[in-house]
C-alpha atoms as a PDB file:
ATOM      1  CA  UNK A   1     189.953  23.271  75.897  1.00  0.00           C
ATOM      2  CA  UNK A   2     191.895  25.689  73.527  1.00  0.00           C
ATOM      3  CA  UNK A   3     190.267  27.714  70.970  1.00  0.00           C
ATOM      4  CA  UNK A   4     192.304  29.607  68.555  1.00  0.00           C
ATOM      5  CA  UNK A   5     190.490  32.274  66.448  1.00  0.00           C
ATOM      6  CA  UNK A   6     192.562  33.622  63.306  1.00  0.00           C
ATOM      7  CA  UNK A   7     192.042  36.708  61.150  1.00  0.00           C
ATOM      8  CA  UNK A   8     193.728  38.519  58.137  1.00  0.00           C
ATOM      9  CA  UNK A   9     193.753  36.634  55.250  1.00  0.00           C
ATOM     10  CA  UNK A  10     192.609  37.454  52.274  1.00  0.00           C
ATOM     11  CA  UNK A  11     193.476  38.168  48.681  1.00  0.00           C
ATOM     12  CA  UNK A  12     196.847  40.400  47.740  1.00  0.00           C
ATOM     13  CA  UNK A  13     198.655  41.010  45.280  1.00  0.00           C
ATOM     14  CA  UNK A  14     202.651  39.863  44.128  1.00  0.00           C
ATOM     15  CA  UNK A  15     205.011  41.338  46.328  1.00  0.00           C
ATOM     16  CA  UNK A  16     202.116  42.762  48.711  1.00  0.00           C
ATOM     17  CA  UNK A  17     201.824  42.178  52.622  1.00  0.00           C
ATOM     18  CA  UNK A  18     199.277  40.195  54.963  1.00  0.00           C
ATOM     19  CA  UNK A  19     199.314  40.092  58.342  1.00  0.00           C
ATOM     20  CA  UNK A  20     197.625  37.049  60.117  1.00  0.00           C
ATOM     21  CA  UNK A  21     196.881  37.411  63.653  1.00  0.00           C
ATOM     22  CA  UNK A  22     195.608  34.024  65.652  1.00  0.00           C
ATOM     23  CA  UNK A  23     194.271  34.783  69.324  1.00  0.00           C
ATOM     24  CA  UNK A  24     193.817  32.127  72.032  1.00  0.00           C
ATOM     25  CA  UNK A  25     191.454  31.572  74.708  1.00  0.00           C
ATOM     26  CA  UNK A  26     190.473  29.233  77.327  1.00  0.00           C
ATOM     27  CA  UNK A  27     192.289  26.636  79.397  1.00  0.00           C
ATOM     28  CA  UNK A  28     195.644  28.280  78.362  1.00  0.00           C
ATOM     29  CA  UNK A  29     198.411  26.727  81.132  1.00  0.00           C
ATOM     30  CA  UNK A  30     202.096  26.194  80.191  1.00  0.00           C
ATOM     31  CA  UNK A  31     201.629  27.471  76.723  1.00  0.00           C
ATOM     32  CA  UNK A  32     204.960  26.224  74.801  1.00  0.00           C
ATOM     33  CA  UNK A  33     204.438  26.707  70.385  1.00  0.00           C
ATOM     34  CA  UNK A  34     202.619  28.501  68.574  1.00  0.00           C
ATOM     35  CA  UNK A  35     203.291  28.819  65.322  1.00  0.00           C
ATOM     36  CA  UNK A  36     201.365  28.848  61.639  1.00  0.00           C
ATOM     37  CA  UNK A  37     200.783  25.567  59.302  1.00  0.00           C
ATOM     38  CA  UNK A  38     199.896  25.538  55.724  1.00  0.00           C
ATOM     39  CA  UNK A  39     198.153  23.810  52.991  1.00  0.00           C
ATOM     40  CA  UNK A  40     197.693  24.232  49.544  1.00  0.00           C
ATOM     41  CA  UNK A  41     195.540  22.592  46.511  1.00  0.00           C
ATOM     42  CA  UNK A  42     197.033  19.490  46.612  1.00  0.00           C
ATOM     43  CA  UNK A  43     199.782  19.950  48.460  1.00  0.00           C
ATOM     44  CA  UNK A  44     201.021  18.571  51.928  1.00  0.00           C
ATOM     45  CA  UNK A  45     199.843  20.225  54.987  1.00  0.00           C
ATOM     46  CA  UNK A  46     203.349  22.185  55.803  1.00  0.00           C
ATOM     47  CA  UNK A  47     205.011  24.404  58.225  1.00  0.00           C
ATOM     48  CA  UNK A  48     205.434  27.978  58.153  1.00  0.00           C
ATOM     49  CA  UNK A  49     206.302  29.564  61.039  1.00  0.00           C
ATOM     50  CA  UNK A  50     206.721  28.534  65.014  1.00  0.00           C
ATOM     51  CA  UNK A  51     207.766  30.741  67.921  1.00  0.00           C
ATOM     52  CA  UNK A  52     208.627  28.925  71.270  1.00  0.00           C
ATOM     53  CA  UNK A  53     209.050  31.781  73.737  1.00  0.00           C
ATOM     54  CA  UNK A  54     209.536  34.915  72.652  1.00  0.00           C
ATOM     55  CA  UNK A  55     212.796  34.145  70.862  1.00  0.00           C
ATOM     56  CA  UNK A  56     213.286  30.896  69.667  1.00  0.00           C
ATOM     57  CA  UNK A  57     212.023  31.042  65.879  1.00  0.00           C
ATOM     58  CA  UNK A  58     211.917  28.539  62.868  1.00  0.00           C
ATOM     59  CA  UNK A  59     210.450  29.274  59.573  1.00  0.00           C
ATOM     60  CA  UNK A  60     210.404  26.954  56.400  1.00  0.00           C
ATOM     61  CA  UNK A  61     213.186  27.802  53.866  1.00  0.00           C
ATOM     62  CA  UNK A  62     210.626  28.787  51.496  1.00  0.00           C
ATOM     63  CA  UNK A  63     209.508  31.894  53.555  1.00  0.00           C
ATOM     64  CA  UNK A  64     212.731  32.767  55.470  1.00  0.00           C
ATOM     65  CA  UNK A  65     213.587  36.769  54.844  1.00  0.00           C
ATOM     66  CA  UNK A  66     210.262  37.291  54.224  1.00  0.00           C
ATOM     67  CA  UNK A  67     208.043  36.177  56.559  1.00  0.00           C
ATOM     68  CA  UNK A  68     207.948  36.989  60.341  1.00  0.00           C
ATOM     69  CA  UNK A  69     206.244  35.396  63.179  1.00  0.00           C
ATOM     70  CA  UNK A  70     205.793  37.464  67.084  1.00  0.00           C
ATOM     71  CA  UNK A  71     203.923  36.570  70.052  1.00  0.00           C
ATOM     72  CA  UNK A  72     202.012  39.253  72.719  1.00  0.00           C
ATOM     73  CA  UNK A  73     201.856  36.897  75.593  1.00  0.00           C
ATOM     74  CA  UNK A  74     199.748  39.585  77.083  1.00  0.00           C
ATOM     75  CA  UNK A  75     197.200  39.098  74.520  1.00  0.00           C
ATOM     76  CA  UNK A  76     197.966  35.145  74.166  1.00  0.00           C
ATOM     77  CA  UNK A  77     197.998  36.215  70.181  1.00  0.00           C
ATOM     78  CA  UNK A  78     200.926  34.881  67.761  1.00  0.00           C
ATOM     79  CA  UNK A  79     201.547  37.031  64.359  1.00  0.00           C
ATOM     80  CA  UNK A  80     202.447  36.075  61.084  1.00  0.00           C
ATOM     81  CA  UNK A  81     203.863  39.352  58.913  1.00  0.00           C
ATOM     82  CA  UNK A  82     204.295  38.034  55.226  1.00  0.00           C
ATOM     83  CA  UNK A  83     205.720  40.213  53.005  1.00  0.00           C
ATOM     84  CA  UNK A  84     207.139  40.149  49.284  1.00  0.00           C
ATOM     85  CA  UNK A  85     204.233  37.351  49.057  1.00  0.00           C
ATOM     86  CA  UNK A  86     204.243  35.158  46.035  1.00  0.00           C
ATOM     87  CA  UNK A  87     201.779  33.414  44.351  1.00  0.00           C
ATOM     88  CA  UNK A  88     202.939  30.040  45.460  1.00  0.00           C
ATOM     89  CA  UNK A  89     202.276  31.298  49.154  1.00  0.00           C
ATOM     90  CA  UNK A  90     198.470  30.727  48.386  1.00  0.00           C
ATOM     91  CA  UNK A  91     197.110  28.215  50.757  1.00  0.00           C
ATOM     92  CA  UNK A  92     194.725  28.076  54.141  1.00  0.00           C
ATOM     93  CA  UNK A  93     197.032  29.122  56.846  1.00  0.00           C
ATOM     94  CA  UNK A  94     196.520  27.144  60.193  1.00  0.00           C
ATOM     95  CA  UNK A  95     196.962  28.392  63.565  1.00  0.00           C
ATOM     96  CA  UNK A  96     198.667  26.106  65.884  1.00  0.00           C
ATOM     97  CA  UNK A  97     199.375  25.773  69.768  1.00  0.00           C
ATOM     98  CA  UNK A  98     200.882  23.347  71.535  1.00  0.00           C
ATOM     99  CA  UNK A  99     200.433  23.694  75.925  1.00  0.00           C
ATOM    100  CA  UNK A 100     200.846  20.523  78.448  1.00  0.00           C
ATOM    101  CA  UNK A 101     196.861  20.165  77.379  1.00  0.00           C
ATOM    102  CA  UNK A 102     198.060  19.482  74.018  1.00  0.00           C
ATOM    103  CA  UNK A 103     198.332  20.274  70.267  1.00  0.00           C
ATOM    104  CA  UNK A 104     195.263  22.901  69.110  1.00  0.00           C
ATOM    105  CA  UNK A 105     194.336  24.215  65.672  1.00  0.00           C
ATOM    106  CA  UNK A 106     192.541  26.962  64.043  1.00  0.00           C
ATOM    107  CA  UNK A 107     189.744  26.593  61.469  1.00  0.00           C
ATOM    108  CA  UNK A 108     192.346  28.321  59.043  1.00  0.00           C
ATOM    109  CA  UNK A 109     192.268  31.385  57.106  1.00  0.00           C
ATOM    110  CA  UNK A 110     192.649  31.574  52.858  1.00  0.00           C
ATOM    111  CA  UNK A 111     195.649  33.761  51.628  1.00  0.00           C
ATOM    112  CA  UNK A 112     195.570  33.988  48.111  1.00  0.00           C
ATOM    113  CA  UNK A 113     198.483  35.898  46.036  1.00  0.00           C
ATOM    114  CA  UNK A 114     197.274  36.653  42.531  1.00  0.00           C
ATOM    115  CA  UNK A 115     197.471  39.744  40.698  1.00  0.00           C
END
């Protein structure tokens, strides 16, 4: 089994900066994604941010410029940087990692942008 434990959220301000950190541990073989999922109030469950290796990078349009994702293989930790935040970037962020074991998530984290 995968466990993926994620920290940084919290609340911030319009145009401030989070960092979200997600770290992973146990049966960690072949590890491909990892990336960061979101949901909002009522909203879909959506993508954010996925890093396969250490170079190949997607991001949603909606966070692109703004947002950057890394990965320590070292420390088997992926990064989300989010900068210029916005209020519509409040949601529970969701950790995600995808091995040959399978697709893993985090319990999620709240970011909330309000001033």
């Amino acid at each position: 089994q995968v466990q993926l434990v994620e920290d940084g959220g919290g609340l911030v301000q319009p145009g401030g900066s989070l960092r979200l950190s997600c770290a992973a541990s146990g049966s960690l073989f072949s590890i491909d994604v990892m990336g960061w999922y979101r949901q909002a109030p009522g909203k879909q469950h959506e993508l954010v941010a996925v890093i396969r290796g250490q170079s190949n990078k997607n991001y949603a349009d909606s966070v692109k410029g703004r947002f950057t994702i890394s990965r320590d293989d070292a420390k088997n930790t992926v990064y989300l940087q989010m900068n210029s935040l916005k209020p519509e970037d409040t949601a529970v962020y969701y950790c995600h990692l995808e091995s040959i074991l399978g697709a893993f998530w985090g319990q999620g984290t709240q970011v909330t942008v309000s001033s």
